[in-house]
N, C-alpha and C. Protein backbone atom coordinates (compact mmCIF):
# COMPACT_ATOMS: atom_id res chain seq x y z
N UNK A 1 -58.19 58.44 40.00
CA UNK A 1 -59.17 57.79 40.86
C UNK A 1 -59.37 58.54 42.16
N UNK A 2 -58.34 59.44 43.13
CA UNK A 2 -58.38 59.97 44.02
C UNK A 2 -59.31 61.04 43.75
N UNK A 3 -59.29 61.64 42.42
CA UNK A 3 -60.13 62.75 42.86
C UNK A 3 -61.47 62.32 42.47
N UNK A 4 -61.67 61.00 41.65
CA UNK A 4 -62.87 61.13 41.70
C UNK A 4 -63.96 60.19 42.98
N UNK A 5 -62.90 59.44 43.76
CA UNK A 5 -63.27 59.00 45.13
C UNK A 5 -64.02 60.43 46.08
N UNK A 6 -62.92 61.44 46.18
CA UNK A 6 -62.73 62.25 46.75
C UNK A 6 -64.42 63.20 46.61
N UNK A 7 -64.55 63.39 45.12
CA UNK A 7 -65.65 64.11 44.61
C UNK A 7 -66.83 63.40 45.23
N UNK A 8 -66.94 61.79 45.26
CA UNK A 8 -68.24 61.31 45.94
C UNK A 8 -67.96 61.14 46.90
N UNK A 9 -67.18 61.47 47.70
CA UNK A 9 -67.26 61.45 49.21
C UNK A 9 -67.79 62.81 49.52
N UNK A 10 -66.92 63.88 48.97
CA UNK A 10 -67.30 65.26 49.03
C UNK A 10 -69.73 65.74 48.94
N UNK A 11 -70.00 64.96 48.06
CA UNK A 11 -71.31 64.80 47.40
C UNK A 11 -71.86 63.85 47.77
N UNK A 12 -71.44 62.80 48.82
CA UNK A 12 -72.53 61.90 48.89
C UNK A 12 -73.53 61.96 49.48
N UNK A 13 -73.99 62.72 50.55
CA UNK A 13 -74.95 63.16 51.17
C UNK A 13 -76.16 63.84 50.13
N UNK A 14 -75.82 64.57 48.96
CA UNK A 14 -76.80 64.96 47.71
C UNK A 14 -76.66 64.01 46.83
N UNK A 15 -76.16 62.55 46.23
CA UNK A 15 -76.63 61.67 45.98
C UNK A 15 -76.78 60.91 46.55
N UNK A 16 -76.54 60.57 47.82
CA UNK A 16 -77.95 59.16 48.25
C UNK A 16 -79.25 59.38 47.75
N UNK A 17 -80.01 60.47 48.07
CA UNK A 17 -81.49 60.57 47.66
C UNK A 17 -81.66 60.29 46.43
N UNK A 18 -80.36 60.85 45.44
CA UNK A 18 -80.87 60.77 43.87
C UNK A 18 -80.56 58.67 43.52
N UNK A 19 -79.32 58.56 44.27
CA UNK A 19 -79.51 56.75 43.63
C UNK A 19 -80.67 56.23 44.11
N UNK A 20 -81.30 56.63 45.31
CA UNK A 20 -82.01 55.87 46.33
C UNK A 20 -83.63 56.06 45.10
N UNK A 21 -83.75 57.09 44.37
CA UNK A 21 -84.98 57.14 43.19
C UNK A 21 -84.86 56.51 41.96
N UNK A 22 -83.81 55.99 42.18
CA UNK A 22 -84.29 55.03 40.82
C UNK A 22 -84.38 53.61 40.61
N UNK A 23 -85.18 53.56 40.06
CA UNK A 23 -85.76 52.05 40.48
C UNK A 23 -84.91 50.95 39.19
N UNK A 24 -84.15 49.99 40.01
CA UNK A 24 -83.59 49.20 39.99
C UNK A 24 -83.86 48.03 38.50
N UNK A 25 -85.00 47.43 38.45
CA UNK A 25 -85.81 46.80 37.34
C UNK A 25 -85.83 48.01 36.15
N UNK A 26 -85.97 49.08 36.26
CA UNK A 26 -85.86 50.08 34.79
C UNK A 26 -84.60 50.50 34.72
N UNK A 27 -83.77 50.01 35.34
CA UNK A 27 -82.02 50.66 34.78
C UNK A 27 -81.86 49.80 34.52
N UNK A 28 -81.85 47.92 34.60
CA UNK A 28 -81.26 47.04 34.44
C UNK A 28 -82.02 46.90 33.28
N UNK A 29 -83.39 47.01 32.69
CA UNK A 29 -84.32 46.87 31.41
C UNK A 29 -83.65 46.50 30.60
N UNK A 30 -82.31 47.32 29.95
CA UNK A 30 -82.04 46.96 28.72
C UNK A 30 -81.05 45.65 29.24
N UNK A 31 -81.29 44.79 29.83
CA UNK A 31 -80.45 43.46 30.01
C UNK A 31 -80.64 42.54 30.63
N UNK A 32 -82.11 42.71 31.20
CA UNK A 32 -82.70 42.11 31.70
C UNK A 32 -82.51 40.20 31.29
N UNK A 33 -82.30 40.08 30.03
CA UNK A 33 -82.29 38.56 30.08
C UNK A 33 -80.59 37.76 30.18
N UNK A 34 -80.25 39.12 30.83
CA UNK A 34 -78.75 38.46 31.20
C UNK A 34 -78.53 38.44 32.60
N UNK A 35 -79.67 38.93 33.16
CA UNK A 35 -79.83 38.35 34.84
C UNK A 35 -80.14 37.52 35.01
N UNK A 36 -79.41 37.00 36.29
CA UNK A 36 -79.82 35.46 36.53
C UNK A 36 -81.32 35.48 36.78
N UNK A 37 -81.82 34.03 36.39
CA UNK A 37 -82.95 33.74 36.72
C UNK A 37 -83.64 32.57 37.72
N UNK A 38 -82.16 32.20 38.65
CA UNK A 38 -82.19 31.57 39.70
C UNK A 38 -81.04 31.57 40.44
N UNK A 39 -80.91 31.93 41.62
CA UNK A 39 -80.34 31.79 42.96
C UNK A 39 -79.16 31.92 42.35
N UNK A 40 -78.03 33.05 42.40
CA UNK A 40 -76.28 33.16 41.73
C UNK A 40 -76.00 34.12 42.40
N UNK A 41 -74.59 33.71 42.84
CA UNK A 41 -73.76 34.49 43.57
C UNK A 41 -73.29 36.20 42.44
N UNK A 42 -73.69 36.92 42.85
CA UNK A 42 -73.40 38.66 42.38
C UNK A 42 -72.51 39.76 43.35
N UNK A 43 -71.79 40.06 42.30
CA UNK A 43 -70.96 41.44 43.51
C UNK A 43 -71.37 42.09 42.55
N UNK A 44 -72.03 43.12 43.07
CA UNK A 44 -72.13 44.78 42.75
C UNK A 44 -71.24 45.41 42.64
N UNK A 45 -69.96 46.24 42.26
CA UNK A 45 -69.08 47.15 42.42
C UNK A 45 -68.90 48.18 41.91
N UNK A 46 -69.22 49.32 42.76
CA UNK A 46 -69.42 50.64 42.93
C UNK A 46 -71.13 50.76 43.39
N UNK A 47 -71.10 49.96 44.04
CA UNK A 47 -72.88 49.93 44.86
C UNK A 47 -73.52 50.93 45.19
N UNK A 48 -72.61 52.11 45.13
CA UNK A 48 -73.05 53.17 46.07
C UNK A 48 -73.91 52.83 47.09
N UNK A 49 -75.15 53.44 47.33
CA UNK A 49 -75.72 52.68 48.54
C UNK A 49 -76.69 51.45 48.32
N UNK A 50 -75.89 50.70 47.89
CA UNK A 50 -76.63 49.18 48.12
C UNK A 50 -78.25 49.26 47.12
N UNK A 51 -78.88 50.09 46.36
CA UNK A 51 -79.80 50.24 45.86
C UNK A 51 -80.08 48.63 44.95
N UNK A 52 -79.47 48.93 44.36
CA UNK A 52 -79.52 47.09 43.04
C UNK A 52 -79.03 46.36 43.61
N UNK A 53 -78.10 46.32 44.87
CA UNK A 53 -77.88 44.75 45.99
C UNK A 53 -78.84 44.60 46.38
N UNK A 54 -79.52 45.07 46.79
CA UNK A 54 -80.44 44.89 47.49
C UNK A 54 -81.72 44.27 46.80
N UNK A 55 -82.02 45.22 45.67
CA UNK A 55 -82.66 44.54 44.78
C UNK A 55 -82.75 43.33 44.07
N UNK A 56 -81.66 43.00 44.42
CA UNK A 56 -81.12 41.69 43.42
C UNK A 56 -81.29 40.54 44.74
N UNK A 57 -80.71 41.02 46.00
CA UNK A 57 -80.34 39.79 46.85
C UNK A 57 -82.08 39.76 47.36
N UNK A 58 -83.15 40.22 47.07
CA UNK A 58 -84.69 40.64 47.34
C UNK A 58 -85.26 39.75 46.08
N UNK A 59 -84.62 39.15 45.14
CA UNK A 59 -85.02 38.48 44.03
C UNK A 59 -84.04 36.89 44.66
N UNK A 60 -83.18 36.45 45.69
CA UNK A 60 -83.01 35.77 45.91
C UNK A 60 -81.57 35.32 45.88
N UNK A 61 -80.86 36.05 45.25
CA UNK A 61 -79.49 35.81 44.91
C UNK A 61 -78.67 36.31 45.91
N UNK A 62 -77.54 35.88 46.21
CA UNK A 62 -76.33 36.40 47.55
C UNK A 62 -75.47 37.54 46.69
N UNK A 63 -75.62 38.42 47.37
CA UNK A 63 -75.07 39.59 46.60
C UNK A 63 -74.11 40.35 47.56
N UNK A 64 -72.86 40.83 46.99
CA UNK A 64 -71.51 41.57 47.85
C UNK A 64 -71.74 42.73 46.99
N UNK A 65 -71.92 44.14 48.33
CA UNK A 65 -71.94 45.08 48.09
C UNK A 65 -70.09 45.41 47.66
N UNK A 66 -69.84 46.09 46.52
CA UNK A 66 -68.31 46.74 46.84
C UNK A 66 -68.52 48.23 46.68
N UNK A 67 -68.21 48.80 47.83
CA UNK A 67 -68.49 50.36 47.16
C UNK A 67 -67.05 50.80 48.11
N UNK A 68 -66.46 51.59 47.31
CA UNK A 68 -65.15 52.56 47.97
C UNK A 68 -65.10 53.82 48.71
N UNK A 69 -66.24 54.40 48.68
CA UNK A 69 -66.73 55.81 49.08
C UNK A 69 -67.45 55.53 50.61
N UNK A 70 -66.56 56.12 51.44
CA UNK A 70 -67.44 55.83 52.83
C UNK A 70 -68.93 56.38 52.88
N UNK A 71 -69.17 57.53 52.19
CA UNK A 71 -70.07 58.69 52.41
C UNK A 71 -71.37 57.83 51.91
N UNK A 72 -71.60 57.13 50.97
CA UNK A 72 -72.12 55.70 50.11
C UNK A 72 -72.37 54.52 51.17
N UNK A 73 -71.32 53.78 51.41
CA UNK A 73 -71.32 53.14 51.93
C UNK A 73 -71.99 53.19 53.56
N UNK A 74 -71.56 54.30 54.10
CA UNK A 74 -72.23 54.30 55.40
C UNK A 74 -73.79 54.59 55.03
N UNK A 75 -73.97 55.23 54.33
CA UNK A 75 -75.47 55.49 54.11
C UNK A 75 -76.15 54.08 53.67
N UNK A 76 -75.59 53.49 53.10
CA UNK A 76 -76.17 52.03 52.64
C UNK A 76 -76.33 51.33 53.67
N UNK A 77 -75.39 51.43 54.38
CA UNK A 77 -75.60 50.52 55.93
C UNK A 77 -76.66 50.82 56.40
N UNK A 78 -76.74 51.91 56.98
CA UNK A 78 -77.68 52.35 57.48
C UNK A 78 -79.11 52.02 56.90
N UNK A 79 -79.41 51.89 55.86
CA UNK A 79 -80.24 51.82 55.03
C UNK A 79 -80.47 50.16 54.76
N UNK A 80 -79.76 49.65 54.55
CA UNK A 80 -79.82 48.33 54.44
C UNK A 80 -78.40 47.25 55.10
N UNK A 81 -78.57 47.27 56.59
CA UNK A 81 -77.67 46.62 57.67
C UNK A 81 -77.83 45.22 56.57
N UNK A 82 -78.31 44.29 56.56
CA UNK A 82 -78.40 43.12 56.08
C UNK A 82 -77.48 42.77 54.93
N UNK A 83 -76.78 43.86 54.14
CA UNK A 83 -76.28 43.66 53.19
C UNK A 83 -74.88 43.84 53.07
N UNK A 84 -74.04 42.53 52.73
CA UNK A 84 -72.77 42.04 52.75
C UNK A 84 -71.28 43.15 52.29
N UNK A 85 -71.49 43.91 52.67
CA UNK A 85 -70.20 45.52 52.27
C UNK A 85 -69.16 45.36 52.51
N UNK A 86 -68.29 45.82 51.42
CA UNK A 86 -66.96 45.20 51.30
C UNK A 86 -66.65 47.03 51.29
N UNK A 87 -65.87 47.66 51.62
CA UNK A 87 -64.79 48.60 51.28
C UNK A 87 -63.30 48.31 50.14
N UNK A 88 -63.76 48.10 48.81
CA UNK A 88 -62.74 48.14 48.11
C UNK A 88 -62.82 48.72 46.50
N UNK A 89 -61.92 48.56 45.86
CA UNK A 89 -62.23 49.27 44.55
C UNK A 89 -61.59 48.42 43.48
N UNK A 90 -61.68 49.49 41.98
CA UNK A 90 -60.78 48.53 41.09
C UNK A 90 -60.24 49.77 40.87
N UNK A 91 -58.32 49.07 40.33
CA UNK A 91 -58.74 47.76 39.62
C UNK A 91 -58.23 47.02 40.65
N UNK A 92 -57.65 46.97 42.19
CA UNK A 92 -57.24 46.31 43.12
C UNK A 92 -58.50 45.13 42.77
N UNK A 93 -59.36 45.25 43.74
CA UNK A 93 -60.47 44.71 44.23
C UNK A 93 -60.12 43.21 44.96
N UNK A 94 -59.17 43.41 45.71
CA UNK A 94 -58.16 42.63 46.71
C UNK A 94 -59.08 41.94 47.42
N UNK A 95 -60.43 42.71 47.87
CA UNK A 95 -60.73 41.64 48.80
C UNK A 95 -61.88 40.14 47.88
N UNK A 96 -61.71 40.68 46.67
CA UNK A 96 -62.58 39.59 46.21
C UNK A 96 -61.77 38.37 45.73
N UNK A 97 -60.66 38.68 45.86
CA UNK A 97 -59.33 37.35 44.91
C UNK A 97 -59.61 36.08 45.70
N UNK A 98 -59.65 35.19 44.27
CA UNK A 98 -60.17 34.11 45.02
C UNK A 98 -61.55 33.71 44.91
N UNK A 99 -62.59 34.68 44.32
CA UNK A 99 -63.89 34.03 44.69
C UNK A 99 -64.35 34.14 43.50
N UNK A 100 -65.39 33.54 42.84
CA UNK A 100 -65.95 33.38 41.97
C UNK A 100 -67.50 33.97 42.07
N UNK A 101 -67.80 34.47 41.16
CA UNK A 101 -69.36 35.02 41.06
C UNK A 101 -70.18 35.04 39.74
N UNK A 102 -71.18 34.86 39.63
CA UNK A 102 -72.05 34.62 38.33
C UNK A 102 -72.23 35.72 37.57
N UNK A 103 -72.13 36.84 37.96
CA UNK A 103 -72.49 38.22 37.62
C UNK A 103 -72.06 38.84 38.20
N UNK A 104 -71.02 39.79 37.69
CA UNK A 104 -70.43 41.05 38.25
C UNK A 104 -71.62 42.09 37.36
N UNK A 105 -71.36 43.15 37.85
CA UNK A 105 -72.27 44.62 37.90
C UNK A 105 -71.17 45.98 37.69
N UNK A 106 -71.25 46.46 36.78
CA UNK A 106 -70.34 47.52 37.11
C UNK A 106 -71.42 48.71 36.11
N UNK A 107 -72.48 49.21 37.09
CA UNK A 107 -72.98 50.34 36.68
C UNK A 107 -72.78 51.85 37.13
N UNK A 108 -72.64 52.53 36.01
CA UNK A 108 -71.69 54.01 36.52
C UNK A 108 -70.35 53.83 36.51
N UNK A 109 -69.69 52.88 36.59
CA UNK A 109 -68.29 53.33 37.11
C UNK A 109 -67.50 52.99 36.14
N UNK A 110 -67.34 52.54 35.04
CA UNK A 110 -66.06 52.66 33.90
C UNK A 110 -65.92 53.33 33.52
N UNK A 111 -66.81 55.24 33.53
CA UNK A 111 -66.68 56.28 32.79
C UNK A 111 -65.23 56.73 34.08
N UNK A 112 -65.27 56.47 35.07
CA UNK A 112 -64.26 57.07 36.11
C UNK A 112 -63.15 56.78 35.95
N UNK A 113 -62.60 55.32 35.03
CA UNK A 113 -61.29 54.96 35.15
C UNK A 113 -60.70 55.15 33.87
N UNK A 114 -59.52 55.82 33.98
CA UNK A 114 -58.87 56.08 32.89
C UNK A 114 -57.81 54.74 32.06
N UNK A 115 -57.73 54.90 31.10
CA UNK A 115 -57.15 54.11 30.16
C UNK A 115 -56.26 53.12 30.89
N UNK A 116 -54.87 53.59 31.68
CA UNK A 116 -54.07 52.72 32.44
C UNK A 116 -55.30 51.71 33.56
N UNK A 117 -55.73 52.56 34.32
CA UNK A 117 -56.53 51.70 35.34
C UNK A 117 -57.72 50.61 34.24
N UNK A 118 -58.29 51.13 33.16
CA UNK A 118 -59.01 49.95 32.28
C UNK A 118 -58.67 48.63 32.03
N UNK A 119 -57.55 49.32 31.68
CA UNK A 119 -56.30 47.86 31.66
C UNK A 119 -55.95 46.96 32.56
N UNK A 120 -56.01 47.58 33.72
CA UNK A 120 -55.51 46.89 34.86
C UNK A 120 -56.94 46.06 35.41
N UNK A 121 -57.73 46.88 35.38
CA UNK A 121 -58.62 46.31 35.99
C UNK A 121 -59.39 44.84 35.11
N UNK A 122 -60.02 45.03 34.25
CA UNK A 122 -60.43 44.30 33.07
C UNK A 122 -60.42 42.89 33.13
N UNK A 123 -58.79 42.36 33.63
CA UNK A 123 -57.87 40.85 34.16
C UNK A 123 -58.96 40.73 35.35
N UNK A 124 -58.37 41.64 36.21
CA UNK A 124 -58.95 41.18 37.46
C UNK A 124 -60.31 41.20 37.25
N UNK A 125 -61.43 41.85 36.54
CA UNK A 125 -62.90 41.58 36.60
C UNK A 125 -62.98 40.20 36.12
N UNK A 126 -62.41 40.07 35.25
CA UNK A 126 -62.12 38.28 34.38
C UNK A 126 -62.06 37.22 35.26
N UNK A 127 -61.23 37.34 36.06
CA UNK A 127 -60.92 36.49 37.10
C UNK A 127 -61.90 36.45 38.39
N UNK A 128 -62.56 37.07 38.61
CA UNK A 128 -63.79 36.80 39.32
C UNK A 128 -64.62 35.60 38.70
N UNK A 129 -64.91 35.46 37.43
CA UNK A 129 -65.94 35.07 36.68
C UNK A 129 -65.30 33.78 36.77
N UNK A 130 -66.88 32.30 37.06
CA UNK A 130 -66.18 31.35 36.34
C UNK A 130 -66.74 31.03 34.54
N UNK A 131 -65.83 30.26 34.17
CA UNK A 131 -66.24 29.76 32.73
C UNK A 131 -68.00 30.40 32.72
N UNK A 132 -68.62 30.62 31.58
CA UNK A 132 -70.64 31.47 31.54
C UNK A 132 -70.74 32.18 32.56
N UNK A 133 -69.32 32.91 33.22
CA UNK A 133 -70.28 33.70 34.08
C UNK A 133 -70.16 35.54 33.27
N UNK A 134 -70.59 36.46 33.83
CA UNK A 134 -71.29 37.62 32.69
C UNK A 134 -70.59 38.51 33.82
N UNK A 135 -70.14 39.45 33.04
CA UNK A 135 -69.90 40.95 33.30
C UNK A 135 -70.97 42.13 32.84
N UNK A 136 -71.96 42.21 33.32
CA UNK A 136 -73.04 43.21 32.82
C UNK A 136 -72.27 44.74 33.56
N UNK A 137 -72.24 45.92 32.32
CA UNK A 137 -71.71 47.01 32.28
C UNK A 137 -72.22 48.00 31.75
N UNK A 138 -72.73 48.96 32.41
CA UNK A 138 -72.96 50.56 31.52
C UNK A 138 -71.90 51.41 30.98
N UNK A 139 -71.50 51.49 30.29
CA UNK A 139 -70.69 52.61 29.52
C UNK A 139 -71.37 53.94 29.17
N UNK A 140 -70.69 55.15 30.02
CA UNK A 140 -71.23 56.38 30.01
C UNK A 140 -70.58 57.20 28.72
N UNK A 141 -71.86 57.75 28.30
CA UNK A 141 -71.18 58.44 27.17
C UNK A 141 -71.18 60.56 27.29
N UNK A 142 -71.20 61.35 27.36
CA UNK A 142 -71.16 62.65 27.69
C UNK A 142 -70.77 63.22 29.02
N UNK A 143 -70.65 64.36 29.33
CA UNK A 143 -69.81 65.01 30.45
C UNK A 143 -70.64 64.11 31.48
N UNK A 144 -69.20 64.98 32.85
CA UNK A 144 -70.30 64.29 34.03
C UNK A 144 -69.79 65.69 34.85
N UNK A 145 -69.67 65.46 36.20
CA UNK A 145 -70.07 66.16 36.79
C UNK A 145 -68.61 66.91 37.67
N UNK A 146 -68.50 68.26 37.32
CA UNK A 146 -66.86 68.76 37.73
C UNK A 146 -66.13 67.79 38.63
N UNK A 147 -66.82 67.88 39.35
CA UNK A 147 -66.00 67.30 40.71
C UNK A 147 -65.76 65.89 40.84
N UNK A 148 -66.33 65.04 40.10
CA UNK A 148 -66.14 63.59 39.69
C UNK A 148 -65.60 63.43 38.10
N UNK A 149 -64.83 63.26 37.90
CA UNK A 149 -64.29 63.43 36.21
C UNK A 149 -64.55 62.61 35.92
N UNK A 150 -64.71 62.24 34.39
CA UNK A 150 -65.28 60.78 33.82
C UNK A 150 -64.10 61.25 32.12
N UNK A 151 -63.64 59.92 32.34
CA UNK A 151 -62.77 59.80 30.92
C UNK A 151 -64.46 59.36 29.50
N UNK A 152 -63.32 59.94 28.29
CA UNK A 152 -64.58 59.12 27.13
C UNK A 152 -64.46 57.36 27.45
N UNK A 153 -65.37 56.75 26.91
CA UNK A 153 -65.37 55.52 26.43
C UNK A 153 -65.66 54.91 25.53
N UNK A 154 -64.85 54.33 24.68
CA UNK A 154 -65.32 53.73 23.72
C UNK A 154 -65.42 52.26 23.43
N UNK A 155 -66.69 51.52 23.34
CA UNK A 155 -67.40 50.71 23.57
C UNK A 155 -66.64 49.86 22.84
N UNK A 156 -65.85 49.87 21.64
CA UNK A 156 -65.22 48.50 20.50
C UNK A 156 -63.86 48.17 21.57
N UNK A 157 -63.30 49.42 21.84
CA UNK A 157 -62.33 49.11 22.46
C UNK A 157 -62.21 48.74 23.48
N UNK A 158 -63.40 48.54 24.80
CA UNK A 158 -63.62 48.50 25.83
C UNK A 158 -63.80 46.71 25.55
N UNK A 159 -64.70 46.74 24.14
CA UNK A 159 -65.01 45.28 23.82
C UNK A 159 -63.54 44.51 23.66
N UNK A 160 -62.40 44.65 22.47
CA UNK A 160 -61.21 44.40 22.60
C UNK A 160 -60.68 44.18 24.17
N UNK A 161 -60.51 45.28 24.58
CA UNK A 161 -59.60 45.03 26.12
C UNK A 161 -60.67 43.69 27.04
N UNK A 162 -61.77 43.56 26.68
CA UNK A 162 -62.67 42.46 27.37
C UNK A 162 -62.07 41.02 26.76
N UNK A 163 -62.07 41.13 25.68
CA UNK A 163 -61.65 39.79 24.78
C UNK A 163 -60.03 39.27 24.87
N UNK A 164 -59.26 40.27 25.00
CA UNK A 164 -57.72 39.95 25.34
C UNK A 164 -57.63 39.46 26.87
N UNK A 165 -59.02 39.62 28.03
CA UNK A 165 -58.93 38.84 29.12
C UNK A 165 -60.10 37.74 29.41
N UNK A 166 -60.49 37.39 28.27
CA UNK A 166 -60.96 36.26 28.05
C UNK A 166 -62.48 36.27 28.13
N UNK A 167 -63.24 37.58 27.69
CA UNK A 167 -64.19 38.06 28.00
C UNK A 167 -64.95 38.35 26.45
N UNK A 168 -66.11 37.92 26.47
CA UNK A 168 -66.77 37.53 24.76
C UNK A 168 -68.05 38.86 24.59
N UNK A 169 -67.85 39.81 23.91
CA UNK A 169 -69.06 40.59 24.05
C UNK A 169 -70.14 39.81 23.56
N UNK A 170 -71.48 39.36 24.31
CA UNK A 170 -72.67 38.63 23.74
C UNK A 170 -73.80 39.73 23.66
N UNK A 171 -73.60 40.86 24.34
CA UNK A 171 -74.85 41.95 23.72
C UNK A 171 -74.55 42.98 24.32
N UNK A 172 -75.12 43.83 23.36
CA UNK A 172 -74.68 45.52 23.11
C UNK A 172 -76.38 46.11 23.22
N UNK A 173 -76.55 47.06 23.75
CA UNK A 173 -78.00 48.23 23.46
C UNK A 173 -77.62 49.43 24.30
N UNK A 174 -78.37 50.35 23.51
CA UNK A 174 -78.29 51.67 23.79
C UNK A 174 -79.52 52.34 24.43
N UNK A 175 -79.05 53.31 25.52
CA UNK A 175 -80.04 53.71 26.51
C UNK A 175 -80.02 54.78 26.84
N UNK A 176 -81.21 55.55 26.92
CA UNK A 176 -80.81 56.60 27.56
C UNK A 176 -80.64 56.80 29.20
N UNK A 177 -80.23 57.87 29.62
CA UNK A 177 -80.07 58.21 30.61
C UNK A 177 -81.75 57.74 31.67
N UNK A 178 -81.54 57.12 33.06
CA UNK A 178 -83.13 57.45 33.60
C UNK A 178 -82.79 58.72 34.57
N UNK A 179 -82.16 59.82 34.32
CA UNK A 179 -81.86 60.83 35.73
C UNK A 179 -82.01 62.04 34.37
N UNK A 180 -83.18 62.84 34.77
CA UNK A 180 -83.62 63.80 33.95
C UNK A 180 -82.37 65.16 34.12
N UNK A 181 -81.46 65.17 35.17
CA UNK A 181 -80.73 66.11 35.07
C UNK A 181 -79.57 65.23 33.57
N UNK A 182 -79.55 64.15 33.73
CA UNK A 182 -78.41 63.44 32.65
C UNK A 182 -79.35 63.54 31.27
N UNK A 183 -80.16 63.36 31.27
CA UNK A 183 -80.78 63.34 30.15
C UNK A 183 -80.89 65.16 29.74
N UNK A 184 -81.03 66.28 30.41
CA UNK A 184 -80.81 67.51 30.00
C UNK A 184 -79.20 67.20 29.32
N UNK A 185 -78.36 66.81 29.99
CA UNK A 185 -77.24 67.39 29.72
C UNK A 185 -76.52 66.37 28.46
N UNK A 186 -77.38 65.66 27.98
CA UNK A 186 -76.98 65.08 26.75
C UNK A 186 -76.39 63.15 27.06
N UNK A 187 -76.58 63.08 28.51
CA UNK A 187 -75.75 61.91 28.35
C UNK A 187 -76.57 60.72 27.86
N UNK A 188 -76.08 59.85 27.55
CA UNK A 188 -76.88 58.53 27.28
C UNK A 188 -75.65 57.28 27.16
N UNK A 189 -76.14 55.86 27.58
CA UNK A 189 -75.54 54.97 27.94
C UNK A 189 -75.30 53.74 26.95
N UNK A 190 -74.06 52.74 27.30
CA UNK A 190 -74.33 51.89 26.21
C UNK A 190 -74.62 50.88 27.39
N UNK A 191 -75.23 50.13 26.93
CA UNK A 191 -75.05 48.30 27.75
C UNK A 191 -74.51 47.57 27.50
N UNK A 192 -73.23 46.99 27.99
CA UNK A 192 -72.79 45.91 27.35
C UNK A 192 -72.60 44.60 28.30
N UNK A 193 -73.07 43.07 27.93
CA UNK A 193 -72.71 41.87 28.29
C UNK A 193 -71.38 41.21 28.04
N UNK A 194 -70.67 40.96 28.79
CA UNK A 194 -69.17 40.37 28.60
C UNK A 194 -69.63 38.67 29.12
N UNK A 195 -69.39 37.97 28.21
CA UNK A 195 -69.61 36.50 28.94
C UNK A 195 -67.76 35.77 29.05
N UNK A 196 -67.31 35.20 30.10
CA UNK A 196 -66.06 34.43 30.66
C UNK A 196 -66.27 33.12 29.52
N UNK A 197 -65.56 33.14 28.65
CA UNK A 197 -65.19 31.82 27.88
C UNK A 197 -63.96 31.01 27.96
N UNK A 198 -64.15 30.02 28.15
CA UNK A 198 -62.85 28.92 28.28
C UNK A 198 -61.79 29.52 27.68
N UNK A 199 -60.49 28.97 28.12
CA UNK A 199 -59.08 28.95 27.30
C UNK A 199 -59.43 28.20 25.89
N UNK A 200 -58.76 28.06 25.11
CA UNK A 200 -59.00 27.47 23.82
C UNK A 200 -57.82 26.04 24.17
């Protein structure tokens, strides 16, 4: 995780511009009917700069930026003061214990954590959620970028480790990349919905 913190701190100044171009409603497309469709509490985590908080809390919903990368984060401020920024990460994510949210967000960032941290984290995304609330997730599939490493992922097993913390896969689709340098280089994405189901 250090080096790949390290890599977007190192680079964040040459991606702000690139998150800041893509528009928010066509990355979320393939899941669109698993966004809320009235007023629900959302944390973003790995926000980079606030791009889809913003978007989302602009559709009406209270939304917590979490992004770990100052280089991100200060640029988001700057960019959008109004919006609720937390400095933390997973699989800690310490400052959210305790709160409940309708929709967690974790786009881009499960290709970064390796197998031990999947594990760890996974509980704690669970535990945010109450009973119907949704884990909407991109799963990256092909290289990424030297200086930010990205482990493989594989989507059954990602589904398993969701279900052993009480997490129900309700929908799967496949996407491509919207960043024409990712789309040269072969990558393309899965989508997946995790819904929080009762104890039995």
């Amino acid at each position: 995780m250090e080096a790949v913190l390290a890599g977007y701190e190192a680079d964040g100044a040459d991606l702000a511009p690139r998150f800041e171009a893509i528009d928010s409603a066509g990355l979320y497309a393939p899941v669109a009917d698993f966004m809320p469709k009235t007023p629900a509490r959302i944390a973003d985590i790995g926000a980079g700069t606030g791009r889809d908080a913003a978007w989302l809390a602009g559709l009406g919903h209270v939304v917590v930026a979490v992004e770990p990368v100052a280089a991100l984060r200060e640029a988001g401020r700057a960019l959008r003061p109004g919006l609720d920024w937390i400095d933390d990460r997973l699989p800690e994510l310490s400052s959210l214990r305790g709160e409940r949210f309708d929709r967690l967000l974790l786009s881009g960032v499960w290709q970064h954590l390796d197998d031990p941290v999947r594990a760890a984290a996974m509980p704690v995304l669970a535990g945010l959620l109450p009973d119907g609330g949704v884990l909407v997730m991109s799963l990256r599939h092909g290289p990424g970028a030297p200086s930010r490493p990205v482990w493989p992922v594989d989507v059954q097993a990602t589904a398993v480790l969701a279900q052993a913390a009480g997490l129900r896969l309700v929908h799967r689709v496949e996407a491509a990349s919207v960043q024409a340098g990712n789309q040269a280089a072969g990558v393309t994405w899965t989508w997946v919905c995790l819904e929080k189901t009762p104890p039995p």
